[in-house]
N, C-alpha and C. Protein backbone atom coordinates (compact mmCIF):
# COMPACT_ATOMS: atom_id res chain seq x y z
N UNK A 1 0.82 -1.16 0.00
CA UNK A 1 0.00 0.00 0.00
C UNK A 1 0.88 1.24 0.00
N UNK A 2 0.35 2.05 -0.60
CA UNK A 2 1.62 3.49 -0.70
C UNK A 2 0.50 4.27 -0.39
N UNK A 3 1.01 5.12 0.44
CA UNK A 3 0.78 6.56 1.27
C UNK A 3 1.02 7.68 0.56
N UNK A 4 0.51 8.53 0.71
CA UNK A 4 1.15 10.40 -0.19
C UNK A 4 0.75 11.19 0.76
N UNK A 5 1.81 12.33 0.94
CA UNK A 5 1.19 12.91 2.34
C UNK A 5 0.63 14.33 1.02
N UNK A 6 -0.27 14.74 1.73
CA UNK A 6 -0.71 15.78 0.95
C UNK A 6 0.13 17.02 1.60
N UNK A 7 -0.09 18.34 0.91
CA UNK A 7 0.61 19.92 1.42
C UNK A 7 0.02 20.08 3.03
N UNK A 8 -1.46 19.81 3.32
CA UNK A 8 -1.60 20.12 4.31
C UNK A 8 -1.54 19.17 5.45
N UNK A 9 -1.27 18.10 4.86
CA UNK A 9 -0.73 17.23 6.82
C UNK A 9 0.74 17.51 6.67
N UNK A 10 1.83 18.18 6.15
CA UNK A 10 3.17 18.52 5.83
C UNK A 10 3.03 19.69 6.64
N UNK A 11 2.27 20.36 6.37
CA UNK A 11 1.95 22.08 6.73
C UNK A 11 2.02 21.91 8.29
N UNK A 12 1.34 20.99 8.79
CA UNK A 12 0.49 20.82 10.31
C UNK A 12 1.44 20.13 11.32
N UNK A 13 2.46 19.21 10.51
CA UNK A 13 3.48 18.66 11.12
C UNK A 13 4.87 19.45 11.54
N UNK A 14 5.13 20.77 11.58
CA UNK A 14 6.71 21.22 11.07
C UNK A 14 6.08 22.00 12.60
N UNK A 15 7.17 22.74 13.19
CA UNK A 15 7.09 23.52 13.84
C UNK A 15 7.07 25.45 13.54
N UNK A 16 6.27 25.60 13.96
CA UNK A 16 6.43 27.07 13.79
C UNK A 16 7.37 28.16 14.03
N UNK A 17 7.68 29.64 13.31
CA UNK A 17 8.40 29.93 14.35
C UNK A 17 8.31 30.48 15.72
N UNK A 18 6.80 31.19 15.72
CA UNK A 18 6.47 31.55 17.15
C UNK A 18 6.66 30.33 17.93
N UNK A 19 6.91 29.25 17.77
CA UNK A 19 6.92 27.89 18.58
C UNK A 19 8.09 28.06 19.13
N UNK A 20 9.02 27.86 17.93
CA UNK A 20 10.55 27.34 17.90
C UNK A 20 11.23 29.25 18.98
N UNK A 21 10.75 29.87 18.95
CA UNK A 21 11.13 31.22 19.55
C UNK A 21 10.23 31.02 21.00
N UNK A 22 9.41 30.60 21.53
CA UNK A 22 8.91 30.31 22.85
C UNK A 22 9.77 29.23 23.21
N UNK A 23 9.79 27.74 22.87
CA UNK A 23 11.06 27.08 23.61
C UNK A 23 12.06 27.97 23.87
N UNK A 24 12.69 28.64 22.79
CA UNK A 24 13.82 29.45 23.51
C UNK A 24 13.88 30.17 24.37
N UNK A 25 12.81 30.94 24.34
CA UNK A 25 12.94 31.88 25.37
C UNK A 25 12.72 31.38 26.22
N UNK A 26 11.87 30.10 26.80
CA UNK A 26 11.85 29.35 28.24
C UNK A 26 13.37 28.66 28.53
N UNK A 27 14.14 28.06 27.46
CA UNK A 27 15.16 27.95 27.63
C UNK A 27 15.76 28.84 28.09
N UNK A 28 16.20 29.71 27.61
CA UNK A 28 16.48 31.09 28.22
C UNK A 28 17.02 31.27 30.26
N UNK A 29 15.32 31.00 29.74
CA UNK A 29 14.63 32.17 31.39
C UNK A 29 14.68 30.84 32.59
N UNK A 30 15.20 29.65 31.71
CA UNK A 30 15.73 28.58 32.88
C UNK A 30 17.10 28.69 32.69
N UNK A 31 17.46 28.51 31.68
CA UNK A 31 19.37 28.57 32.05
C UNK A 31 19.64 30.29 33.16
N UNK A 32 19.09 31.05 32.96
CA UNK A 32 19.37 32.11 34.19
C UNK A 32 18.52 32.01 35.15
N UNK A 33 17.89 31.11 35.55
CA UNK A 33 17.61 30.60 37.05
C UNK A 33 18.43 29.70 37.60
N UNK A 34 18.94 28.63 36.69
CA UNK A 34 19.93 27.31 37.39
C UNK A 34 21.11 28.58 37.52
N UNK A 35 21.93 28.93 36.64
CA UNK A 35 23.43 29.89 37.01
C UNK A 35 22.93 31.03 38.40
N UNK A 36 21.72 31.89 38.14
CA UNK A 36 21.81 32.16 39.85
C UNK A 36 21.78 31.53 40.77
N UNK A 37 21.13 30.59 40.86
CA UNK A 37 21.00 29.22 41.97
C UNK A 37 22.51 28.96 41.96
N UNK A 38 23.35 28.89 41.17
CA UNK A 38 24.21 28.31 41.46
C UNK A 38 25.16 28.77 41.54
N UNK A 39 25.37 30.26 41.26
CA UNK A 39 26.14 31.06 41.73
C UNK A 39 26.00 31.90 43.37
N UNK A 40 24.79 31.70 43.63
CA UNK A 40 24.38 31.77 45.65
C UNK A 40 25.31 30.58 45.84
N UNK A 41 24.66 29.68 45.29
CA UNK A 41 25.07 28.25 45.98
C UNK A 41 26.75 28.48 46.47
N UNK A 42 27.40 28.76 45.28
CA UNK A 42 28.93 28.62 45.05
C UNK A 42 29.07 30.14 46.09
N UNK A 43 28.37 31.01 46.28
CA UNK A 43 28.70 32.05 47.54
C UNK A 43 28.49 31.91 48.70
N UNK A 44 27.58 31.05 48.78
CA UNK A 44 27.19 30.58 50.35
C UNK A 44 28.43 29.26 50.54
N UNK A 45 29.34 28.53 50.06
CA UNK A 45 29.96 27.40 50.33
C UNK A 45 31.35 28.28 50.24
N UNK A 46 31.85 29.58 49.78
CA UNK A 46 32.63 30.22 49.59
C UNK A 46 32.14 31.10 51.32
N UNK A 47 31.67 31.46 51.98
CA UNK A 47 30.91 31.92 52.82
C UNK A 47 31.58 30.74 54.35
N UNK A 48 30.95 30.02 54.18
CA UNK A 48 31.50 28.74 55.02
C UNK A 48 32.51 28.53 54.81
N UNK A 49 33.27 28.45 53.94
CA UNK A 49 34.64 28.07 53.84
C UNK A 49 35.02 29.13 55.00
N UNK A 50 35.26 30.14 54.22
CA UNK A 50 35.82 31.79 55.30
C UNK A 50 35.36 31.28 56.70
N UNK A 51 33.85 31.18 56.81
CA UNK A 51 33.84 31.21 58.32
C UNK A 51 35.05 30.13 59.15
N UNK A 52 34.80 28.81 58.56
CA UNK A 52 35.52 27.42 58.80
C UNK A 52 37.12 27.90 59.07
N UNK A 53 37.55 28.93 58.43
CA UNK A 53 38.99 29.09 58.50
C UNK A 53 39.37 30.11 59.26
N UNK A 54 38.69 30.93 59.41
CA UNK A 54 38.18 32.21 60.66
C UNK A 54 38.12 31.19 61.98
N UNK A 55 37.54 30.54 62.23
CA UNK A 55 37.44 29.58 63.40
C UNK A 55 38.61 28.95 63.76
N UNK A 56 39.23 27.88 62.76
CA UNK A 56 40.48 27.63 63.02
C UNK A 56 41.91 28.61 62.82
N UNK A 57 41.96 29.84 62.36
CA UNK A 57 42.68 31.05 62.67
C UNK A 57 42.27 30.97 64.36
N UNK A 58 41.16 31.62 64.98
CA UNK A 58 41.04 32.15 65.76
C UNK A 58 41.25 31.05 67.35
N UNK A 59 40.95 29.66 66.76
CA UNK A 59 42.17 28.58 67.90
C UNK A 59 43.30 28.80 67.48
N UNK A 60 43.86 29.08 66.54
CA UNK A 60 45.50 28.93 66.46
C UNK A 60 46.02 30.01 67.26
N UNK A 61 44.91 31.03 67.02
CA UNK A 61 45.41 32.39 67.92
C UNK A 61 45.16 32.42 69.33
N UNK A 62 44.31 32.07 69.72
CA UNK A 62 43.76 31.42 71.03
C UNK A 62 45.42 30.61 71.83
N UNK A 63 45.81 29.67 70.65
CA UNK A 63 46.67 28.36 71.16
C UNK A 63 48.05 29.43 71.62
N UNK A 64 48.53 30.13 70.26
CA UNK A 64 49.57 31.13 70.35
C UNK A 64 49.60 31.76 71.77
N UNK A 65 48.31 32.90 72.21
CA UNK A 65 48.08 33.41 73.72
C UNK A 65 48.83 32.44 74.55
N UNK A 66 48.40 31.07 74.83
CA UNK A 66 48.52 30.19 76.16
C UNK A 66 49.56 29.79 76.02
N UNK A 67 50.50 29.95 74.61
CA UNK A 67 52.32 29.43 74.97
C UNK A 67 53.31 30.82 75.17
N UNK A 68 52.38 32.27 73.89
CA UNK A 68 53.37 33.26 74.32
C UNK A 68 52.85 34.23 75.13
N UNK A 69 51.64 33.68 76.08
CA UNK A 69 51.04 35.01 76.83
C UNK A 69 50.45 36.20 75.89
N UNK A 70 50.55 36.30 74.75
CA UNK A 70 49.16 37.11 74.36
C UNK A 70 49.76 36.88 73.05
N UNK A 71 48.37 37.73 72.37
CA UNK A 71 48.13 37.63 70.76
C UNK A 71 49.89 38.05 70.12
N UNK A 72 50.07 38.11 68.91
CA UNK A 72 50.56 38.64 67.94
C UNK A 72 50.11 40.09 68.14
N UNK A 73 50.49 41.11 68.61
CA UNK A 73 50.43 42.89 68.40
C UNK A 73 50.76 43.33 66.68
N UNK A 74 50.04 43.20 65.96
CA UNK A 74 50.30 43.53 64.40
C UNK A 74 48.63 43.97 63.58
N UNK A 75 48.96 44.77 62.85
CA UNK A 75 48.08 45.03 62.04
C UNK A 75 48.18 44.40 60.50
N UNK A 76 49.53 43.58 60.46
CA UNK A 76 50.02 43.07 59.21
C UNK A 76 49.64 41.35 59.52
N UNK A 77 49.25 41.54 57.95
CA UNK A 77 48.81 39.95 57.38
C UNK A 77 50.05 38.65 57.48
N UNK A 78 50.93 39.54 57.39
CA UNK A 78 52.17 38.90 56.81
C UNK A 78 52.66 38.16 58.53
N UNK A 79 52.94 39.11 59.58
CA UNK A 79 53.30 39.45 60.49
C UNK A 79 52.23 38.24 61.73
N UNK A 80 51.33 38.66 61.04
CA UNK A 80 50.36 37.19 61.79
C UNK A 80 50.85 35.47 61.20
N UNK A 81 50.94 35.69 59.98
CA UNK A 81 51.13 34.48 59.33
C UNK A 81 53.09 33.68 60.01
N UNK A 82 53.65 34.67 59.93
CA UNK A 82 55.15 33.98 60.68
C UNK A 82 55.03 34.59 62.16
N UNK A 83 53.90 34.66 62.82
CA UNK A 83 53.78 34.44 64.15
C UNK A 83 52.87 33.07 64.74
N UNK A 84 52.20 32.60 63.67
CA UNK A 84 51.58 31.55 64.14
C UNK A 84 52.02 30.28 63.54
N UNK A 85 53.15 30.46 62.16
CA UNK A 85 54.10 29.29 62.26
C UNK A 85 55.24 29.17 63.20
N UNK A 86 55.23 30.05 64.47
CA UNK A 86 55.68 29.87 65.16
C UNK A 86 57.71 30.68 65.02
N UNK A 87 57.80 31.83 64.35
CA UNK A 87 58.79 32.34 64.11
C UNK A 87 59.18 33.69 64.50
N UNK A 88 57.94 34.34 64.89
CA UNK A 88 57.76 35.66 65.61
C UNK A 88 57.38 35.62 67.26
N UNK A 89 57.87 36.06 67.75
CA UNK A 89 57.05 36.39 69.34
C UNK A 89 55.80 37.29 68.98
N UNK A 90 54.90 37.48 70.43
CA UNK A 90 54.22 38.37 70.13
C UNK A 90 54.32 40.09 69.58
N UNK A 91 55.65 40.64 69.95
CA UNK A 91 56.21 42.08 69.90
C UNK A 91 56.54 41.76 68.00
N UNK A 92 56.65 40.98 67.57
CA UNK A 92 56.70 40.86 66.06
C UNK A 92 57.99 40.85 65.78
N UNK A 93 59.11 41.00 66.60
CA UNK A 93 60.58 41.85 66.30
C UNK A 93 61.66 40.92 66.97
N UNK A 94 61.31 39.77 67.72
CA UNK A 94 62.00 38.72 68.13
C UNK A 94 61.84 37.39 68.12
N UNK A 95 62.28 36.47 67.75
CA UNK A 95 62.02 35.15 67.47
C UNK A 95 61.73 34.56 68.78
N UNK A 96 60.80 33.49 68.87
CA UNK A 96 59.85 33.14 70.12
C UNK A 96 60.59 32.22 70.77
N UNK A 97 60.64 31.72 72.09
CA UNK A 97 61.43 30.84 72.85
C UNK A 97 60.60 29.36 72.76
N UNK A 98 61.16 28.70 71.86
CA UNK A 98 60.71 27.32 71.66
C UNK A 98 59.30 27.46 70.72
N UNK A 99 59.80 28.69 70.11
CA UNK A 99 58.17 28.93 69.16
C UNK A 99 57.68 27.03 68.28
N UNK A 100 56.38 26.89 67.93
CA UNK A 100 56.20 25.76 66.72
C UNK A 100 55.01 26.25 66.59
N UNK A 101 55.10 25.41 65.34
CA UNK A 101 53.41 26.01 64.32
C UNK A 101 52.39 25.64 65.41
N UNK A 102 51.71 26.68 65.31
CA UNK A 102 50.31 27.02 65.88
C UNK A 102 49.23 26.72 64.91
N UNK A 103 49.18 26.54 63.50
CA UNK A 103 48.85 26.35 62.51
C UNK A 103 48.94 25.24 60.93
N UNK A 104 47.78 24.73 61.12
CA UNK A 104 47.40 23.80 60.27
C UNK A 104 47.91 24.35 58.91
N UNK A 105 48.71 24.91 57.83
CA UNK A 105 48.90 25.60 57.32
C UNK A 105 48.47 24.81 55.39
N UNK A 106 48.06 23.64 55.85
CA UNK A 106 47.76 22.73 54.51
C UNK A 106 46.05 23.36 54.81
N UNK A 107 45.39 23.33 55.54
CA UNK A 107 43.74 23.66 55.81
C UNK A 107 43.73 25.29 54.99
N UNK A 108 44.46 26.13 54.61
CA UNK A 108 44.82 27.36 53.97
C UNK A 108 45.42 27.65 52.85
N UNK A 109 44.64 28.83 52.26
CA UNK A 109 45.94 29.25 50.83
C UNK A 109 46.82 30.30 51.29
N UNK A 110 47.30 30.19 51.21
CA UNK A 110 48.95 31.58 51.37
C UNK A 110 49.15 31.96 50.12
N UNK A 111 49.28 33.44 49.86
CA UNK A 111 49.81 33.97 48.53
C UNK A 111 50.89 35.30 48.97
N UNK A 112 51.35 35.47 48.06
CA UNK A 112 52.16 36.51 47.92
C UNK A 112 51.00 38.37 48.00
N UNK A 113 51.09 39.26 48.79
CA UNK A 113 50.35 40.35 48.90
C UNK A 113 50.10 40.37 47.49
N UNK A 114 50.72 40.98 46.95
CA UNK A 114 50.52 42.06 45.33
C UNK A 114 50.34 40.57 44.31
N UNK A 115 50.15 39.42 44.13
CA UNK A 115 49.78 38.58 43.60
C UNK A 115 48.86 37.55 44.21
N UNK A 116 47.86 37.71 44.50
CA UNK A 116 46.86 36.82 45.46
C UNK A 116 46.28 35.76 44.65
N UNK A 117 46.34 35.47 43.64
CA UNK A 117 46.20 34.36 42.85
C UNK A 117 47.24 33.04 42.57
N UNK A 118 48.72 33.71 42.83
CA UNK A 118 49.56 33.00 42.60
C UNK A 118 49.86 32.02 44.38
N UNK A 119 50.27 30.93 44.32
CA UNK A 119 50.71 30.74 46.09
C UNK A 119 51.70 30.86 46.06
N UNK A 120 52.57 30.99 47.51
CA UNK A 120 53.84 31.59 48.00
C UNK A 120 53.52 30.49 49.17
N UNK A 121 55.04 30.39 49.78
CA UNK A 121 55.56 29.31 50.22
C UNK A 121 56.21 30.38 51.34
N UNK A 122 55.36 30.72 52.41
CA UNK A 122 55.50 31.65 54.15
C UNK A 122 56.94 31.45 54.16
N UNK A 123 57.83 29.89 54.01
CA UNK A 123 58.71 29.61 54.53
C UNK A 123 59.87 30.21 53.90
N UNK A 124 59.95 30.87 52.29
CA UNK A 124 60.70 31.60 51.84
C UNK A 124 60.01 32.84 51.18
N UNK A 125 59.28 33.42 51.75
CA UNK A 125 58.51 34.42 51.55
C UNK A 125 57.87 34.68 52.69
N UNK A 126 58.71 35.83 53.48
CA UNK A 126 58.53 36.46 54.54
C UNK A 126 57.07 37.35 54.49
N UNK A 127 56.81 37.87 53.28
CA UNK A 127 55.38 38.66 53.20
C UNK A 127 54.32 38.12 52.71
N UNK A 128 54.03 36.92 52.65
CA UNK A 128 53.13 36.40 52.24
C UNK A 128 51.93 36.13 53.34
N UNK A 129 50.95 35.97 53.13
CA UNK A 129 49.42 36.20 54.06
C UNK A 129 48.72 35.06 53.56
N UNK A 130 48.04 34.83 54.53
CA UNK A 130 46.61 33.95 54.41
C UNK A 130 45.36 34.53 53.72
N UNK A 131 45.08 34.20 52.29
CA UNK A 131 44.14 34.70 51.39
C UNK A 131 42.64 33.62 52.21
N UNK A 132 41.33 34.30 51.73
CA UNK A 132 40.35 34.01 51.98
C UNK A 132 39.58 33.54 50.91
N UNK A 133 38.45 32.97 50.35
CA UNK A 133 38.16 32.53 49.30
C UNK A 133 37.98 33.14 47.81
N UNK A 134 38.07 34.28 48.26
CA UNK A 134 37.57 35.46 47.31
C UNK A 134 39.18 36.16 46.96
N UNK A 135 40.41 35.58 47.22
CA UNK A 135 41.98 36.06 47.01
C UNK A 135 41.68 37.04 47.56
N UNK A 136 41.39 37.48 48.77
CA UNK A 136 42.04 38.53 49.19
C UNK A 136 42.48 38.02 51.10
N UNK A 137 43.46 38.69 51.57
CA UNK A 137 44.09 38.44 52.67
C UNK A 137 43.01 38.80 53.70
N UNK A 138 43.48 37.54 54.60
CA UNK A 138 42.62 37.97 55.93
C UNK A 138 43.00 39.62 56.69
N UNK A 139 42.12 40.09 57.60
CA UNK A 139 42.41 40.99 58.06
C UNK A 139 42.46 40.79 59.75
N UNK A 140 43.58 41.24 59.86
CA UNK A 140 43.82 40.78 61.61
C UNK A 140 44.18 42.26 62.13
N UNK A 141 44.27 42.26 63.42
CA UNK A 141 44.54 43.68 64.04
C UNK A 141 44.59 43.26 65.71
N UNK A 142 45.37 43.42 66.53
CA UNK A 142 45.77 43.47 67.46
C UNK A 142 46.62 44.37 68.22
N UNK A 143 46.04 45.44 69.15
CA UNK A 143 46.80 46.26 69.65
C UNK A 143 47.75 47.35 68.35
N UNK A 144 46.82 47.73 67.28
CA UNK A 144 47.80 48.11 66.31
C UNK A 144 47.27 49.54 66.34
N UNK A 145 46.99 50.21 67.11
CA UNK A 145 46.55 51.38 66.78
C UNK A 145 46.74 52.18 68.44
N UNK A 146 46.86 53.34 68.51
CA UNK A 146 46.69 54.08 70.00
C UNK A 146 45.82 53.95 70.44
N UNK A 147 45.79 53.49 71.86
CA UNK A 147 44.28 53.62 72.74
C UNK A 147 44.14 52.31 72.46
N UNK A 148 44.12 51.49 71.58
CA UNK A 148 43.21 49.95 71.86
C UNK A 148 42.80 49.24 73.43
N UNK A 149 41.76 49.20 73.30
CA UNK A 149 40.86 49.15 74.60
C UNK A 149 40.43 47.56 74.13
N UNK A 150 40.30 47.27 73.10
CA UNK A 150 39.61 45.68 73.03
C UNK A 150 40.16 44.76 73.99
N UNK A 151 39.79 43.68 74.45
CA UNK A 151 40.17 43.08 75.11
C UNK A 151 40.35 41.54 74.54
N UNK A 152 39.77 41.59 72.94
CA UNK A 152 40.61 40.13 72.10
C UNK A 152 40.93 41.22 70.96
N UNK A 153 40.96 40.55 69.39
CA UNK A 153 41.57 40.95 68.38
C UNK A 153 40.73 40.77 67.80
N UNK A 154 40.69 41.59 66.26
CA UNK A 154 39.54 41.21 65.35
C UNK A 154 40.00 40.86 64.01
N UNK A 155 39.69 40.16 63.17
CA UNK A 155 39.80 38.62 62.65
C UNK A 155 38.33 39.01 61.46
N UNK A 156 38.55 38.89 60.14
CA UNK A 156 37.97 38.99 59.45
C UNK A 156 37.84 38.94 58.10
N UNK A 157 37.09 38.90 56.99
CA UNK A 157 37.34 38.29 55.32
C UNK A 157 36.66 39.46 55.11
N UNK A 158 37.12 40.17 54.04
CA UNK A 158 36.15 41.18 53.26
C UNK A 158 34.97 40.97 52.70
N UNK A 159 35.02 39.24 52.44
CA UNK A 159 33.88 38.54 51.92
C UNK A 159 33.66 39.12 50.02
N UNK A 160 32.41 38.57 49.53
CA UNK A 160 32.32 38.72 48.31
C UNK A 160 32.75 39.79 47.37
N UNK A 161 32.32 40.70 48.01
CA UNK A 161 32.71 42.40 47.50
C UNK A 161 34.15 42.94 47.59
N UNK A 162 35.09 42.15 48.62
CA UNK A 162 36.37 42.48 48.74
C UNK A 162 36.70 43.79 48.98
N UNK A 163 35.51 44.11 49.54
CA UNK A 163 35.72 45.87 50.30
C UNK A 163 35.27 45.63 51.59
N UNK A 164 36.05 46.79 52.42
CA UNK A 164 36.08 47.17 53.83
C UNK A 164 36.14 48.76 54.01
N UNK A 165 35.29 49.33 54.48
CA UNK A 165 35.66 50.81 54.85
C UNK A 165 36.47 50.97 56.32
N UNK A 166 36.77 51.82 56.68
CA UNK A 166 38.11 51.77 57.21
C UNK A 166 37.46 50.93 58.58
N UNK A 167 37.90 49.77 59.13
CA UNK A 167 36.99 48.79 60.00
C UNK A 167 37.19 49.11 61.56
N UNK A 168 38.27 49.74 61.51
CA UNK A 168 37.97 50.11 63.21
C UNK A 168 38.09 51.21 64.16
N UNK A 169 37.30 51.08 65.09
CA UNK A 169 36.66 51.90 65.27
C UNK A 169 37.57 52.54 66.81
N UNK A 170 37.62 53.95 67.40
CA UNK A 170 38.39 53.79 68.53
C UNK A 170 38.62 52.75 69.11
N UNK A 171 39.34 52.47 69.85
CA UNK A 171 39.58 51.50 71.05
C UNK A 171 39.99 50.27 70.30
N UNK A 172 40.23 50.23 69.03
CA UNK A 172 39.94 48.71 68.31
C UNK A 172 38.89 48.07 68.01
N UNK A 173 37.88 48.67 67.94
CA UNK A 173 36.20 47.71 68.15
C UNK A 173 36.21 47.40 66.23
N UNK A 174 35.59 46.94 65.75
CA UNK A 174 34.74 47.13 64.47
C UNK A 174 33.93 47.81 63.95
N UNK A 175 34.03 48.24 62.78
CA UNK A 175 32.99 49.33 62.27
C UNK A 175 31.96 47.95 61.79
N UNK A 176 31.16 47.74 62.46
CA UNK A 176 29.96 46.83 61.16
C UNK A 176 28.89 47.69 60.61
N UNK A 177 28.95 49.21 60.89
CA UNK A 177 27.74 49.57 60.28
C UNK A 177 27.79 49.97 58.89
N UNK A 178 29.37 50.45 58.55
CA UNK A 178 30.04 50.98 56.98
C UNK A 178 29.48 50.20 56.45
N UNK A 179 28.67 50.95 55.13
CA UNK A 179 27.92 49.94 53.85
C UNK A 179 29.14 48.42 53.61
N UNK A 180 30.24 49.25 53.02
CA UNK A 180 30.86 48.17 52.88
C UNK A 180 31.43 47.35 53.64
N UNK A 181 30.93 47.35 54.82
CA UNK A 181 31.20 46.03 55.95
C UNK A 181 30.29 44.92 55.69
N UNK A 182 29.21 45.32 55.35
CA UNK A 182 27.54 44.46 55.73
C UNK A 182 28.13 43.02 55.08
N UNK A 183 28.97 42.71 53.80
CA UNK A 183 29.08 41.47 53.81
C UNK A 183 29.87 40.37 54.42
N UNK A 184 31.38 41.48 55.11
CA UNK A 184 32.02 41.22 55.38
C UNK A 184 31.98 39.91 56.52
N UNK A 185 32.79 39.03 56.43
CA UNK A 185 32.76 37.68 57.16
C UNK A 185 33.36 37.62 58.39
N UNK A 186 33.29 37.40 59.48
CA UNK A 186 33.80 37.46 60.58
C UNK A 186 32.94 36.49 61.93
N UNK A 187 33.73 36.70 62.93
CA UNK A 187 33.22 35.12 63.59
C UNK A 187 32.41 35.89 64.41
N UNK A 188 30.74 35.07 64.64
CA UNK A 188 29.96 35.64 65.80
C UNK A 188 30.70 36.30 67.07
């Protein structure tokens, strides 16, 4: 038996283009729902990371206190980082009596300041800092300013935006109200 399709069951079978232009555009308007979903996603696990390493910073600094009697006194990234591998005293300017790492230093990225993408190796690179997920260096501060009245140190990631307006406040406290603090990461 042979079949012939006529013009109009041909006509009725093909897709249109108002058709073929609505899939797309639902295509569309779902591929930019999954990439925001999943660009929160990838900020909130970038988010936790920081906190997770903020926490274990802030035992290492904790641990440092109870062998050299108090924090690291520095406002430098660098200056924290070869005080808690155990190579600085607290005064920053003398090597510690029986200093050792205070610090998990594989749980971290270390980079070079002016290249935060590249890693640097603390142990022959005296200025190198502990970057946060977003490449930029943690921010530490202890006794680094006149008057500091705090009674711990403050410890913090610039977080997504990688801005900070100037963060502290007399006495050493924190600015959290500066716009550009609000994302900033730091431990309850």
């Amino acid at each position: 038996m042979f079949f012939s399709r006529t013009k109009s069951a041909s006509c009725c079978a093909a897709f249109t283009l108002l058709e073929l232009l609505a899939v797309l555009a639902l295509l569309g308007v779902l591929a930019t729902l999954v990439s925001g979903v999943g660009r929160r996603a990838s900020d909130a696990g970038r988010t936790a990371r920081a906190r997770a390493e903020l926490a274990a910073l802030a035992a290492a600094l904790e641990g440092y206190r109870r062998e050299h009697g108090d924090y690291p006194r520095t406002g430098d990234g660098a200056v924290l980082l070869q005080s808690l591998l155990g190579r600085l005293a607290p005064d920053g300017a003398t090597p510690p009596r029986g200093g050792r790492p205070g610090l998990e230093l594989a749980k971290f990225s270390v980079a070079a300041p002016r290249d935060p993408e590249r890693p640097a190796d603390p142990f022959g690179n005296a200025a190198a800092v502990l970057v946060d997920p977003w490449g930029q260096a943690y921010r530490y501060a202890f006794r680094s300013i006149a008057g500091w009245t705090n009674p711990g140190f403050v410890l913090y990631s610039c977080g997504p935006d990688r801005l900070d307006s100037p963060i502290l406040l007399p006495g050493g406290f924190m600015n959290q109200s500066a716009e550009a603090n609000t994302d900033n990461v730091r431990l309850p």
